[in-house]
PDB file of N, CA and C in Angstrom:
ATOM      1  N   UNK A   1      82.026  60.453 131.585  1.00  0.00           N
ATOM      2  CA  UNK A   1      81.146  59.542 132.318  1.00  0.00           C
ATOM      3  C   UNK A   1      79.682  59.986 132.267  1.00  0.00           C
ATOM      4  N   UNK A   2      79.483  61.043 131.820  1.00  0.00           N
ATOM      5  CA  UNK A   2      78.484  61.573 131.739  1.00  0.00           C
ATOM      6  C   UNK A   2      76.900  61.173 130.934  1.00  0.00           C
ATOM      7  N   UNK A   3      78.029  61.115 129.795  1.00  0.00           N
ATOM      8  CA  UNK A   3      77.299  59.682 128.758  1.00  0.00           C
ATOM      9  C   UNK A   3      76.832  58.478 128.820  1.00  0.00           C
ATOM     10  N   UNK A   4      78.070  57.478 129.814  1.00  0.00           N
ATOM     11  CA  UNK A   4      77.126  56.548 130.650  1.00  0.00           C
ATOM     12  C   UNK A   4      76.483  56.435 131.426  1.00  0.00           C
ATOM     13  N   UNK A   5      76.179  57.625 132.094  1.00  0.00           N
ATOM     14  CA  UNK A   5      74.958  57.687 133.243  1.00  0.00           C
ATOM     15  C   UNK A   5      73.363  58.115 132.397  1.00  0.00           C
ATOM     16  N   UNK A   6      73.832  58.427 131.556  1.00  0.00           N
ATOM     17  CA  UNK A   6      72.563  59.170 130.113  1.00  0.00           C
ATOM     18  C   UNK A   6      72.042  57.935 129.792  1.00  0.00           C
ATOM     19  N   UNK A   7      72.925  56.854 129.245  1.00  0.00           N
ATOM     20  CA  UNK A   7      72.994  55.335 128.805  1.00  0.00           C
ATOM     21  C   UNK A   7      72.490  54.816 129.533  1.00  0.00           C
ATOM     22  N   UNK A   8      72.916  54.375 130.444  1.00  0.00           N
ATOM     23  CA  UNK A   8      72.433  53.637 131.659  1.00  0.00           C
ATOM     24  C   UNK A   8      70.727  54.142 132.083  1.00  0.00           C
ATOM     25  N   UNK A   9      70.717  55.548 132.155  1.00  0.00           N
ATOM     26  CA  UNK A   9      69.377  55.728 132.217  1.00  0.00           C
ATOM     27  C   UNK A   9      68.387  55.348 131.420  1.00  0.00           C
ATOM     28  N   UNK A  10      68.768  55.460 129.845  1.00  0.00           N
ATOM     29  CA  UNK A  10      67.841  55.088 128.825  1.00  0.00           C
ATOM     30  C   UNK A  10      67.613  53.648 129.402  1.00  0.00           C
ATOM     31  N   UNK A  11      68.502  53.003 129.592  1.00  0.00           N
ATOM     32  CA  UNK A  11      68.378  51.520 129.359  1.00  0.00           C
ATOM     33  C   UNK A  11      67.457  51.085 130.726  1.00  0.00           C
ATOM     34  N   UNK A  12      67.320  52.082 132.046  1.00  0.00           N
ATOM     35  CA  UNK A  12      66.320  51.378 132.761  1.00  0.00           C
ATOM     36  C   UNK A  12      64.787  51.999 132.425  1.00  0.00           C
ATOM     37  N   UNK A  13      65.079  53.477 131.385  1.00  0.00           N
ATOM     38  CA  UNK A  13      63.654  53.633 131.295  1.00  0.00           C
ATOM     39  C   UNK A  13      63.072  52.330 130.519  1.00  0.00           C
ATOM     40  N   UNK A  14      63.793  52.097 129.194  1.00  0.00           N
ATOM     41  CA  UNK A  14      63.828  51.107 128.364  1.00  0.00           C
ATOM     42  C   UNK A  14      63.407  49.871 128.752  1.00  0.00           C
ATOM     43  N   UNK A  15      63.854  49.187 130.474  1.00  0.00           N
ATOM     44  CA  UNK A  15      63.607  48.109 130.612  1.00  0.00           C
ATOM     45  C   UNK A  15      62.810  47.907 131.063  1.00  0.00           C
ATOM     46  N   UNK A  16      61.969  48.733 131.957  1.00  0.00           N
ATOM     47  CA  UNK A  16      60.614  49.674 132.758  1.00  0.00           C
ATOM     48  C   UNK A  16      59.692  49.186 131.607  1.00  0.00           C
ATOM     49  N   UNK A  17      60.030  49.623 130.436  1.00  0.00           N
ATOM     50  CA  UNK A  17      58.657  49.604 129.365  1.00  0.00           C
ATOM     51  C   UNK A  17      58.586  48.858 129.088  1.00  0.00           C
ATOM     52  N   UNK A  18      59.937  47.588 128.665  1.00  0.00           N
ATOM     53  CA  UNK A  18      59.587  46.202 128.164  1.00  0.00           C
ATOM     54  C   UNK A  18      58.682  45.470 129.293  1.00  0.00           C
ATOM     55  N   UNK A  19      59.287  45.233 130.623  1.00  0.00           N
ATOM     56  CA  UNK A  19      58.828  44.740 131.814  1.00  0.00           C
ATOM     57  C   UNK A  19      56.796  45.450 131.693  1.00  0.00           C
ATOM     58  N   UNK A  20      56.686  46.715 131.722  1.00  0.00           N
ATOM     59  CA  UNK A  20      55.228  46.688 131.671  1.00  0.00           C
ATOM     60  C   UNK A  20      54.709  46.053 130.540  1.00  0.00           C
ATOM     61  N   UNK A  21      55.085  46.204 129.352  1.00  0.00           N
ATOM     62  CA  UNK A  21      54.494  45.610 128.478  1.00  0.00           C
ATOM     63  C   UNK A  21      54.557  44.316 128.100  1.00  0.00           C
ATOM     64  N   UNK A  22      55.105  43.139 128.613  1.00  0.00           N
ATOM     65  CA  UNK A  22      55.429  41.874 129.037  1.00  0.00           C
ATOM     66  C   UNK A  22      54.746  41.629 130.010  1.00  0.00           C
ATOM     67  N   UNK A  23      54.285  42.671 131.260  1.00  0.00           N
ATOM     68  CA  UNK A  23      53.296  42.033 132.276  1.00  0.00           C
ATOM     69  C   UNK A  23      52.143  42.366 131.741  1.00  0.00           C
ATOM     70  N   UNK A  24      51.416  43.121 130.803  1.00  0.00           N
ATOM     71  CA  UNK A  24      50.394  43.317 130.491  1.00  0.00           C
ATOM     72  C   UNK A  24      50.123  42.036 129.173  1.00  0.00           C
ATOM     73  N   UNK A  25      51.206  41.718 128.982  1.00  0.00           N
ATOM     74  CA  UNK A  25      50.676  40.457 127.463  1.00  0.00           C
ATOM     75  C   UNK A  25      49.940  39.221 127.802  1.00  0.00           C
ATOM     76  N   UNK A  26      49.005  38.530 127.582  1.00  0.00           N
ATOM     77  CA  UNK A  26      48.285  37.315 127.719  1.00  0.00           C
ATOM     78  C   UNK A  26      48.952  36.243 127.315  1.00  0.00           C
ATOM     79  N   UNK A  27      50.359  36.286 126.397  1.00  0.00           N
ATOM     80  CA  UNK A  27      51.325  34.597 126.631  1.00  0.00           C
ATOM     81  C   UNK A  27      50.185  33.898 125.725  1.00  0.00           C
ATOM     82  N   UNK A  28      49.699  34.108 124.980  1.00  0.00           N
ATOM     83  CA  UNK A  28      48.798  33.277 124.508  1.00  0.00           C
ATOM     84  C   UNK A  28      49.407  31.785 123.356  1.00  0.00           C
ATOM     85  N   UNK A  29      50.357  32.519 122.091  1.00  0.00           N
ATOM     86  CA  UNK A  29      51.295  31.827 121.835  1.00  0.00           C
ATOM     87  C   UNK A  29      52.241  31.639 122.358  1.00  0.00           C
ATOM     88  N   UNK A  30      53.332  30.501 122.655  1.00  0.00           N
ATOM     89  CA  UNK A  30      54.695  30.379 122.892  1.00  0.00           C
ATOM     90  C   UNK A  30      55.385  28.890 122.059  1.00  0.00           C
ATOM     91  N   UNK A  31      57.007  29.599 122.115  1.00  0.00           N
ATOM     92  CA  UNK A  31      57.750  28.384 121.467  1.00  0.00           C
ATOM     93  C   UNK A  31      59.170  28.084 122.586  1.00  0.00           C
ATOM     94  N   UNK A  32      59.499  26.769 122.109  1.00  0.00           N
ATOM     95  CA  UNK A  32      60.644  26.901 122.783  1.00  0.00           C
ATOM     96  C   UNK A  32      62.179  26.808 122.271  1.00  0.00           C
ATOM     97  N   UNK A  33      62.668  27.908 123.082  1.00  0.00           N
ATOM     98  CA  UNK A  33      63.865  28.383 122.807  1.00  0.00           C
ATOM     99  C   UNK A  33      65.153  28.205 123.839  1.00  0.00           C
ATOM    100  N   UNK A  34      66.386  28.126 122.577  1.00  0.00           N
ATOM    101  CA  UNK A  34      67.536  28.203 123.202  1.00  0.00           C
ATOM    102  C   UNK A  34      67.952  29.229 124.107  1.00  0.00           C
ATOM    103  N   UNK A  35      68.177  29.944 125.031  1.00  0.00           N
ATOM    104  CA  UNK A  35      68.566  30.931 125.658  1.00  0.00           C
ATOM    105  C   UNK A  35      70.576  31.251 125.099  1.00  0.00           C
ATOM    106  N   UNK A  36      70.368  32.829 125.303  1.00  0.00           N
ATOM    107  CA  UNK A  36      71.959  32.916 125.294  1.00  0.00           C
ATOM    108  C   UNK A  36      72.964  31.733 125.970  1.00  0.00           C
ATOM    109  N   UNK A  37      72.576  31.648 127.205  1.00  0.00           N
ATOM    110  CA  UNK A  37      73.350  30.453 128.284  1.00  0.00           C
ATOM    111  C   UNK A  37      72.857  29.429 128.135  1.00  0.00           C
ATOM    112  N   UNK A  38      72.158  28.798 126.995  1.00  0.00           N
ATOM    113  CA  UNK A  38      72.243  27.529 126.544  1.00  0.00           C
ATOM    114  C   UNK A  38      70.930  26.446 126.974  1.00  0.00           C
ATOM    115  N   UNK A  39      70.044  28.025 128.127  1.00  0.00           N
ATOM    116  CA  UNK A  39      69.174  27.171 128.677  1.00  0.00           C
ATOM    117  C   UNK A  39      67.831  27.228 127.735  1.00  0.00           C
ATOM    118  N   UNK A  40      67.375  25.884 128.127  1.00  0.00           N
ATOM    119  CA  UNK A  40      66.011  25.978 126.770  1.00  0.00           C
ATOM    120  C   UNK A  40      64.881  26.019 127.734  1.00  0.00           C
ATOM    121  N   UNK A  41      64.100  27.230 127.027  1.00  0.00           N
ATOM    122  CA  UNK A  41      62.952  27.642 128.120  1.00  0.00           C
ATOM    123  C   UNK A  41      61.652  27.779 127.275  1.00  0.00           C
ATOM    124  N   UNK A  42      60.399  27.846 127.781  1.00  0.00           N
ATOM    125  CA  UNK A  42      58.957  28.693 126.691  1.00  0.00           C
ATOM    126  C   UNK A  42      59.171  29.975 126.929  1.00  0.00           C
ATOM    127  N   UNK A  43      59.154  30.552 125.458  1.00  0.00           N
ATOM    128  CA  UNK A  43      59.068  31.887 125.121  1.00  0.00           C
ATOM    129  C   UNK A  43      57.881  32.672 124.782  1.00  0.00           C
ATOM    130  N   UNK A  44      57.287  33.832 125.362  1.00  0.00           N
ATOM    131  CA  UNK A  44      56.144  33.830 124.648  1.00  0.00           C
ATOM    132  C   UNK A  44      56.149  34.636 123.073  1.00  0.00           C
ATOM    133  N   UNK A  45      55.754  34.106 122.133  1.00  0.00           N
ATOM    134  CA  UNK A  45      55.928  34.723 120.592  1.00  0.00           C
ATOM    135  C   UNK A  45      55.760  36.561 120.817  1.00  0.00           C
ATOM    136  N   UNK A  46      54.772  36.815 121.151  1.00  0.00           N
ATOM    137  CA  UNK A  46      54.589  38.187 121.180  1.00  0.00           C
ATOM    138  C   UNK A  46      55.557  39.121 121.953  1.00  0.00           C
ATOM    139  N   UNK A  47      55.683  39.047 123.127  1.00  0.00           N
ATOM    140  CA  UNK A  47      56.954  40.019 124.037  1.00  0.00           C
ATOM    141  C   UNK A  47      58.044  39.030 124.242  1.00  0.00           C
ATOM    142  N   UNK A  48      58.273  37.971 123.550  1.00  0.00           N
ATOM    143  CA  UNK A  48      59.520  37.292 124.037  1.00  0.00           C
ATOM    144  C   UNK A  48      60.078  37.201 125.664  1.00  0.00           C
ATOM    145  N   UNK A  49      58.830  37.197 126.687  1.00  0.00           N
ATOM    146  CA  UNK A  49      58.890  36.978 127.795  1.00  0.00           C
ATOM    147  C   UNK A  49      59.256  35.366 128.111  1.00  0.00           C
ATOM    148  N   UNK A  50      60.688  35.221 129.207  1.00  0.00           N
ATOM    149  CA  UNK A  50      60.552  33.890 129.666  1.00  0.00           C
ATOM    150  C   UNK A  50      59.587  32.876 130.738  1.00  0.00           C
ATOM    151  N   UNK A  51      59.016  32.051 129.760  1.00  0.00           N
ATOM    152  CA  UNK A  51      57.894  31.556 130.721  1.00  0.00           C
ATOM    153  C   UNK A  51      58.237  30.376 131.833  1.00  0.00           C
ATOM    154  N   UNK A  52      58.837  29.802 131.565  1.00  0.00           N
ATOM    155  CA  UNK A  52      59.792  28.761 132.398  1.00  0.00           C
ATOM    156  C   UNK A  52      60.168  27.822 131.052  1.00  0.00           C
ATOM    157  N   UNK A  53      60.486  26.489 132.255  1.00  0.00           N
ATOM    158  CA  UNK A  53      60.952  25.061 131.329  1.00  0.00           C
ATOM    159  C   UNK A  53      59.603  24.201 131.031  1.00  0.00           C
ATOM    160  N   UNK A  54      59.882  24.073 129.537  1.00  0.00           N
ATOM    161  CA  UNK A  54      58.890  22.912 128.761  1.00  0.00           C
ATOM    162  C   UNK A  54      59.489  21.622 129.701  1.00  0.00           C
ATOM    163  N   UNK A  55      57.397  20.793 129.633  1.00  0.00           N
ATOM    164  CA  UNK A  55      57.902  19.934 129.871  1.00  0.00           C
ATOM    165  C   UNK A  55      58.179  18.666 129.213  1.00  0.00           C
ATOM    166  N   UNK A  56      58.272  17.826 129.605  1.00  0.00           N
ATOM    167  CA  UNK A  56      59.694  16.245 129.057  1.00  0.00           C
ATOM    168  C   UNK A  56      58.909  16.404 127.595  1.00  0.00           C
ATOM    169  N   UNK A  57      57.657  16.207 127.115  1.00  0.00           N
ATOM    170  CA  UNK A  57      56.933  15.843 125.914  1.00  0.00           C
ATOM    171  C   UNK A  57      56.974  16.989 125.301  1.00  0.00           C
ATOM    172  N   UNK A  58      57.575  18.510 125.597  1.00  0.00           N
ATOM    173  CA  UNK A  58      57.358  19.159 125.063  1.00  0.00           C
ATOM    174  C   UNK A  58      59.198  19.591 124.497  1.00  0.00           C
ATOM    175  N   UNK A  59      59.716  18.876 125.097  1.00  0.00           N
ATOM    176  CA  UNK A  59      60.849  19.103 124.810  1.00  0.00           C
ATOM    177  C   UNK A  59      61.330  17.984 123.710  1.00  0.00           C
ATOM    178  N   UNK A  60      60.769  17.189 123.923  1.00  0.00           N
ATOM    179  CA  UNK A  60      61.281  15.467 123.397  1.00  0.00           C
ATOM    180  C   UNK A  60      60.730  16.298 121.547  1.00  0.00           C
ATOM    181  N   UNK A  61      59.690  16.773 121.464  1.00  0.00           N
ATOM    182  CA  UNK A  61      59.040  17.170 120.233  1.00  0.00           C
ATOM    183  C   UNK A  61      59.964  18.405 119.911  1.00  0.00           C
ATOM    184  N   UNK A  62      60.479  18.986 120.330  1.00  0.00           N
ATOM    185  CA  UNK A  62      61.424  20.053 119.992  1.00  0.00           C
ATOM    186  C   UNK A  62      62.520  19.834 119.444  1.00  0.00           C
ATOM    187  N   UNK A  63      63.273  19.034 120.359  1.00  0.00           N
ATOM    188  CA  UNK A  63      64.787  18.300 119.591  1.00  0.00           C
ATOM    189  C   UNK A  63      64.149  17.640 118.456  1.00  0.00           C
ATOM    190  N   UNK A  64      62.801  17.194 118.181  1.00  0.00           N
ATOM    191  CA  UNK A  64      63.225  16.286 117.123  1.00  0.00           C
ATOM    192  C   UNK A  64      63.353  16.808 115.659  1.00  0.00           C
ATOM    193  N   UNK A  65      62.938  18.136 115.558  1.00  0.00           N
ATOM    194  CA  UNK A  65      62.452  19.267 114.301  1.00  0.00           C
ATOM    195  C   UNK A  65      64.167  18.970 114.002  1.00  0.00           C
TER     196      UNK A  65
END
């Protein structure tokens, strides 16, 4: 068990750094994307931070690609 507490640690230093470096990004580009669970949200291109839900015109132009 020792190993997963090692694991587990990496993974919150790990998520610590994404999270700062996602709050420090300006979102300047974004696209929108499918999520694992199917939900379609704006992504920002650079840290792949979720920005919320596109709206109706921005979605209507998405399905149509």
């Amino acid at each position: 068990m020792i190993r997963i507490d090692r694991l587990q640690k990496k993974l919150k230093e790990i998520n610590k750094e994404i999270d700062k470096y996602q709050n420090s990004c300006s979102h300047s580009r974004q696209h929108i994307q499918a999520l694992e669970n199917n939900d379609i949200r704006l992504v920002c291109d650079a840290c792949n931070k979720d920005l919320g839900w596109p709206n109706y015109d921005e979605l209507q132009k998405w399905l149509r690609k």
